[in-house]
N, C-alpha and C. Protein backbone atom coordinates (compact mmCIF):
# COMPACT_ATOMS: atom_id res chain seq x y z
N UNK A 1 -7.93 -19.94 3.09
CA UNK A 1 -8.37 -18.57 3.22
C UNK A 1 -8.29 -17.81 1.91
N UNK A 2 -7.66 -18.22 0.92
CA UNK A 2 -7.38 -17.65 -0.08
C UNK A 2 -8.92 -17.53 -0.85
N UNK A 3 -9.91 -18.17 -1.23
CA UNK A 3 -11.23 -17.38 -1.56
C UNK A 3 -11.45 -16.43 -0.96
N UNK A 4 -11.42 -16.50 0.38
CA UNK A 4 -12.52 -15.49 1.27
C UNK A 4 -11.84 -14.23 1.28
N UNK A 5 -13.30 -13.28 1.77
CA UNK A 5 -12.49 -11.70 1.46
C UNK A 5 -11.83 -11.69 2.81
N UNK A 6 -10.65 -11.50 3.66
CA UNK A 6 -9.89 -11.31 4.42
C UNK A 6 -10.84 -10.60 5.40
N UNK A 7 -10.79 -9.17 4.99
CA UNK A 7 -12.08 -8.41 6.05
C UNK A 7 -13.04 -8.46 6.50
N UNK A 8 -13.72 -9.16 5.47
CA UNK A 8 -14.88 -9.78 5.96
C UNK A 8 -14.70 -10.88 7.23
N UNK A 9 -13.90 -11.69 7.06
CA UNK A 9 -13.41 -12.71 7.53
C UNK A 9 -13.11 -11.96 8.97
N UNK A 10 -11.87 -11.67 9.06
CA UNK A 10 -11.23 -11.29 10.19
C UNK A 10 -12.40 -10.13 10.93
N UNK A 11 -13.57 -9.58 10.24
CA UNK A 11 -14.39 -8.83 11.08
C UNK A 11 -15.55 -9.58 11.74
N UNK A 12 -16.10 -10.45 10.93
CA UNK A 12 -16.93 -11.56 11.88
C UNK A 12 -16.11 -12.56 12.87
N UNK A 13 -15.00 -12.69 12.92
CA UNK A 13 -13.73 -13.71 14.04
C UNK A 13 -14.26 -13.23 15.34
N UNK A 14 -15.01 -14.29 16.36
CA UNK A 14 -14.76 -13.84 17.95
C UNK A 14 -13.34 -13.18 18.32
N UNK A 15 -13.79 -12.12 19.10
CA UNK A 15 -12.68 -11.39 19.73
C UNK A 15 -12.93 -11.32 21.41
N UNK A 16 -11.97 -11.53 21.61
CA UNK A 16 -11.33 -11.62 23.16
C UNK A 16 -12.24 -10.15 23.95
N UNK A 17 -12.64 -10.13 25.05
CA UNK A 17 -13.33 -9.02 25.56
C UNK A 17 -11.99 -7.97 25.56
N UNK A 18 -12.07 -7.05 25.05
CA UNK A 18 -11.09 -5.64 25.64
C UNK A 18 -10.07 -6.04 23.94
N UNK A 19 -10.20 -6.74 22.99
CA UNK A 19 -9.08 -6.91 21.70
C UNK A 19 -10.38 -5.85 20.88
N UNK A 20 -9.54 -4.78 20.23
CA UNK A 20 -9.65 -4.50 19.00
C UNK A 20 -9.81 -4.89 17.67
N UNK A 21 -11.03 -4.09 16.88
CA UNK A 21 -11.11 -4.32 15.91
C UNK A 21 -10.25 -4.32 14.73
N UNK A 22 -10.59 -4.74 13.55
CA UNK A 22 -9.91 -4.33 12.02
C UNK A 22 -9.83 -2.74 11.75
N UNK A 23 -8.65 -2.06 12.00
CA UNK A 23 -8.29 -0.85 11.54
C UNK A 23 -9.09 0.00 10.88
N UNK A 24 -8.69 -1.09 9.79
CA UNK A 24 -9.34 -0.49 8.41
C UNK A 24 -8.22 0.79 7.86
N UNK A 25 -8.87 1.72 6.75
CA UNK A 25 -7.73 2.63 6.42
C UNK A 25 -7.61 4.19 6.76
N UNK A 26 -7.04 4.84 7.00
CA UNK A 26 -7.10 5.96 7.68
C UNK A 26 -8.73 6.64 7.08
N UNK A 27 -9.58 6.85 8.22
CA UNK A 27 -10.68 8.38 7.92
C UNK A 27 -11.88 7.17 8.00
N UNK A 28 -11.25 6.26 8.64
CA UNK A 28 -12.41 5.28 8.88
C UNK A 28 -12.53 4.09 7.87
N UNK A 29 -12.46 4.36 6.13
CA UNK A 29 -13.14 4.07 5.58
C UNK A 29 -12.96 1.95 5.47
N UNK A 30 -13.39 1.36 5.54
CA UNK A 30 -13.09 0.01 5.26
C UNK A 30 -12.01 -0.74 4.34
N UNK A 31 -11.01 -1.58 4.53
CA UNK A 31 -10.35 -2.06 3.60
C UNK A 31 -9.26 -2.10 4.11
N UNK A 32 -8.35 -2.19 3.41
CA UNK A 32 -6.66 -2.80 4.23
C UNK A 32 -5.85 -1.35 3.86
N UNK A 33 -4.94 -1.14 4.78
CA UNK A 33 -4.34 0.25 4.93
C UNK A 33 -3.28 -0.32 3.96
N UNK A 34 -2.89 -1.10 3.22
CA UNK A 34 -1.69 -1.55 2.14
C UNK A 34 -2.08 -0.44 0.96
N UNK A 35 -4.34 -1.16 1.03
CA UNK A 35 -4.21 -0.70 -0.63
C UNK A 35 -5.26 0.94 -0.64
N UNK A 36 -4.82 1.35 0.28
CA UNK A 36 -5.15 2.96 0.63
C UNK A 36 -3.76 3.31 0.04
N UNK A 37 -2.50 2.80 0.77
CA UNK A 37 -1.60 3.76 1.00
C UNK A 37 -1.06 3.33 -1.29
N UNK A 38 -1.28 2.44 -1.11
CA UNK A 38 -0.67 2.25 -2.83
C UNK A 38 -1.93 3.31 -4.18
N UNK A 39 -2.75 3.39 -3.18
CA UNK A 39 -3.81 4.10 -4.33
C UNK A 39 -3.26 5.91 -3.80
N UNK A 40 -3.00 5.81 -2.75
CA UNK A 40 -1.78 7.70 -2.64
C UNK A 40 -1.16 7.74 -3.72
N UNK A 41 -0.32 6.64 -3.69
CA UNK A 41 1.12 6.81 -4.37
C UNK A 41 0.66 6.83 -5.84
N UNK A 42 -0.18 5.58 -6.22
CA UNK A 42 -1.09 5.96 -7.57
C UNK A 42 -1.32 7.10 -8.18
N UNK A 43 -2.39 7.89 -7.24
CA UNK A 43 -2.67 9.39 -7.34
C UNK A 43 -1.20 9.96 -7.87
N UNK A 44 -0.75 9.78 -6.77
CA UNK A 44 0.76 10.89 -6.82
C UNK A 44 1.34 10.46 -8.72
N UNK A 45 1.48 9.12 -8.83
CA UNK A 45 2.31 9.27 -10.16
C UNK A 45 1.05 9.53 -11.58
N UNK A 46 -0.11 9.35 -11.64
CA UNK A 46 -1.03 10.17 -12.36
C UNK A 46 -1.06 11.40 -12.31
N UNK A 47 -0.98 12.01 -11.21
CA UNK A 47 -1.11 13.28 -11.30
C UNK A 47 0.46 14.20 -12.14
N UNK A 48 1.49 13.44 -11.57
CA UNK A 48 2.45 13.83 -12.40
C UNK A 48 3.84 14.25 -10.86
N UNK A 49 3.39 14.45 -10.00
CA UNK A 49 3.84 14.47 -8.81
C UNK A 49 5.09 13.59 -8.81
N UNK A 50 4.66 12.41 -9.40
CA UNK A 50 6.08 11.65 -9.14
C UNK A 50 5.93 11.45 -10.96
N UNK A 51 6.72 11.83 -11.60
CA UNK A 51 7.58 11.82 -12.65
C UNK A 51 7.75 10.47 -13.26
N UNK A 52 8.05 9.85 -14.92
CA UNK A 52 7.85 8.39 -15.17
C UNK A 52 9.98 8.67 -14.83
N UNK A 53 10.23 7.39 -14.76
CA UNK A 53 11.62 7.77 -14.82
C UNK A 53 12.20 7.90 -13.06
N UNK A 54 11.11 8.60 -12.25
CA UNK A 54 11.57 8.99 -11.16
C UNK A 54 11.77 8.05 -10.11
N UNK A 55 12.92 7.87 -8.92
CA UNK A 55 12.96 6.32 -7.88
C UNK A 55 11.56 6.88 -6.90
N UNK A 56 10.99 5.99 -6.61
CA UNK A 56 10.07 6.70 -6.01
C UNK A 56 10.35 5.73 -4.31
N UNK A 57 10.39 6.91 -3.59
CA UNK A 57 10.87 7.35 -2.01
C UNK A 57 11.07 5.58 -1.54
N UNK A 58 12.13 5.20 -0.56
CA UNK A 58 11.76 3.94 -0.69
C UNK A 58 11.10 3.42 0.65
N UNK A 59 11.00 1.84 0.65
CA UNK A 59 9.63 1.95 1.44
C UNK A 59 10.08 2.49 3.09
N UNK A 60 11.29 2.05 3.46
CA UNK A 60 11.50 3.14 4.85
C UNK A 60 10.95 4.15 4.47
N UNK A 61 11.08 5.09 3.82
CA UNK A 61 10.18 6.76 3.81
C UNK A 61 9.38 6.39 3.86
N UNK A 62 8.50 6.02 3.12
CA UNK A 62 6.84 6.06 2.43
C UNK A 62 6.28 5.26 4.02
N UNK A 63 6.78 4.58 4.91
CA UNK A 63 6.32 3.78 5.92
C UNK A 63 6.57 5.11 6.91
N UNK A 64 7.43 5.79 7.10
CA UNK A 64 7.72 6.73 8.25
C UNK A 64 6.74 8.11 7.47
N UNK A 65 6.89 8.25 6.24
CA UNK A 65 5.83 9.52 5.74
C UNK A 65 4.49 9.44 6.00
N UNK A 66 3.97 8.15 5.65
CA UNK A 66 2.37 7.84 6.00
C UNK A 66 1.76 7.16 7.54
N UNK A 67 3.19 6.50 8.36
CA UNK A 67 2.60 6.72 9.53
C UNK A 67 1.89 5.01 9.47
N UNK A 68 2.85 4.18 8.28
CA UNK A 68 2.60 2.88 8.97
C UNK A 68 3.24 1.60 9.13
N UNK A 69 3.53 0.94 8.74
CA UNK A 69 4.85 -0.03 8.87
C UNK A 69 5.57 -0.66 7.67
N UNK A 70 6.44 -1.16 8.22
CA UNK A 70 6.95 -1.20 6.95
C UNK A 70 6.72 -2.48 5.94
N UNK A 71 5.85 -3.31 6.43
CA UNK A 71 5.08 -4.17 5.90
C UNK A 71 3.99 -3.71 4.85
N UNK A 72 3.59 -2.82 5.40
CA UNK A 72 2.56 -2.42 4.98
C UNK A 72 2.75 -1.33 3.62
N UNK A 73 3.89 -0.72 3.64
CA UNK A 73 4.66 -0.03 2.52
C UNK A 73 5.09 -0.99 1.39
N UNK A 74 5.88 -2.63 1.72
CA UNK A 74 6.21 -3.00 1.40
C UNK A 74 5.23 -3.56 0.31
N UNK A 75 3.85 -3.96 0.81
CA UNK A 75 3.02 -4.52 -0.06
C UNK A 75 2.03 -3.47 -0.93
N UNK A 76 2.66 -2.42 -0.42
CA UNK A 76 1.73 -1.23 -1.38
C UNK A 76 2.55 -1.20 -2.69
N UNK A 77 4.11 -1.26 -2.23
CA UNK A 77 4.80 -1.28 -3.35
C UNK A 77 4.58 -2.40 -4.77
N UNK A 78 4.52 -3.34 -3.43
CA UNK A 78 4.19 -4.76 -4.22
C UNK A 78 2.83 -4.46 -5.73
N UNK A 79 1.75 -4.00 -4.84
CA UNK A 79 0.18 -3.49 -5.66
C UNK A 79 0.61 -3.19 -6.85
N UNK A 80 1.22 -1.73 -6.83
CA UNK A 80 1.77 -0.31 -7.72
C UNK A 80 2.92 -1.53 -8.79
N UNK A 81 3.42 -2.40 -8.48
CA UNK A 81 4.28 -3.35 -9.46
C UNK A 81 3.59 -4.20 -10.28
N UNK A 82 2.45 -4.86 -9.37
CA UNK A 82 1.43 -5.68 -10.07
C UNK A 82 0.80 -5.00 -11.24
N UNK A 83 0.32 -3.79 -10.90
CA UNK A 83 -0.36 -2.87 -11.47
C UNK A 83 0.26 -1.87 -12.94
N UNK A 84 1.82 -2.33 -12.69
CA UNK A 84 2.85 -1.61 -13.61
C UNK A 84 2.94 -0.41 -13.54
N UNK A 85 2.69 0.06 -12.32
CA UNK A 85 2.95 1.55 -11.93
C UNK A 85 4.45 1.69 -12.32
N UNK A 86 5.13 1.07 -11.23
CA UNK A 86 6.36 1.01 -10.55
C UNK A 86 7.61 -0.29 -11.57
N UNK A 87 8.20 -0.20 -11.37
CA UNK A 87 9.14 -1.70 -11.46
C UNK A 87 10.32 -1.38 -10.59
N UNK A 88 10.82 -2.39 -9.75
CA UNK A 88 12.17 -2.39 -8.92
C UNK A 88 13.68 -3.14 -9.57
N UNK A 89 14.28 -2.68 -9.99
CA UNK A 89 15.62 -3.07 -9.98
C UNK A 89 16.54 -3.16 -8.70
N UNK A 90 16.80 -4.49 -8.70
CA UNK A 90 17.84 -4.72 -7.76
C UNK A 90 19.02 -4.31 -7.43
N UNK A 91 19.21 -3.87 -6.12
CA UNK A 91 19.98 -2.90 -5.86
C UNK A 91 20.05 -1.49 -6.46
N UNK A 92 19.27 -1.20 -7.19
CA UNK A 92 18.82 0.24 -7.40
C UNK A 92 17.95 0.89 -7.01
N UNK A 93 16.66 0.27 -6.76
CA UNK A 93 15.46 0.97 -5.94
C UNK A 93 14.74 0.60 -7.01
N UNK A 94 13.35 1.58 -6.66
CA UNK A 94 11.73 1.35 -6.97
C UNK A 94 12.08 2.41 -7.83
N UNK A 95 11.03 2.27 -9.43
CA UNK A 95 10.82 3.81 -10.17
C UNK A 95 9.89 3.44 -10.73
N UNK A 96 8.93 5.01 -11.37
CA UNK A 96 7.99 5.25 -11.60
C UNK A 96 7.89 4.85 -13.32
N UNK A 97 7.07 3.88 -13.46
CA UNK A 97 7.49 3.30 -15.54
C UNK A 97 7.08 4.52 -16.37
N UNK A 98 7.15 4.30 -17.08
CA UNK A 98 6.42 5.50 -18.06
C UNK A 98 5.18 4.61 -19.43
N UNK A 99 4.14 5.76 -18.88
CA UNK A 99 2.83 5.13 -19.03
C UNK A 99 2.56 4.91 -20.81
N UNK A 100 3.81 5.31 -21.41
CA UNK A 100 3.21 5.29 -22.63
C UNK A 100 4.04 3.69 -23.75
């Protein structure tokens, strides 16, 4: 499964009469609610909202603030690390790098 686009995938899959579709990310729009909720948090530390230096909320909050699990926080965090938003120290928490 690792080529294929996931959504695509899992939206053409026969479904059981009365099973629900793919979510998708809040306001309708298509795509996985991970990399909605990591492009918030994005916003938030561009804009300046979250500070370089700053722990940013950890994923219990950010899963109970946005209203989705904690899986799903977990791999947003994951994104925002890939991405070098963020870096986590162990046993200290998640913080915001500084972009320069």
């Amino acid at each position: 499964m690792r080529g294929l686009d996931m959504m695509t995938y899992d939206a053409q899959r026969p479904r059981r009469p009365g099973q629900a579709a793919p979510m998708g990310q809040p306001g309708g729009k298509p795509g996985y609610v991970y990399e909605w909720l990591a492009e918030v948090i994005a916003d938030r530390i561009e804009s300046g909202e979250l500070a370089p230096h700053t722990p940013l909320p950890s994923e219990r909050h950010l899963a109970s603030q946005y209203g989705v699990s904690l899986g799903t926080a977990r791999h947003a965090t994951r994104l925002l690390r890939l991405r070098g938003l963020v870096v986590t120290i162990k046993a200290k928490g998640t913080y915001v790098t500084d972009r320069n």
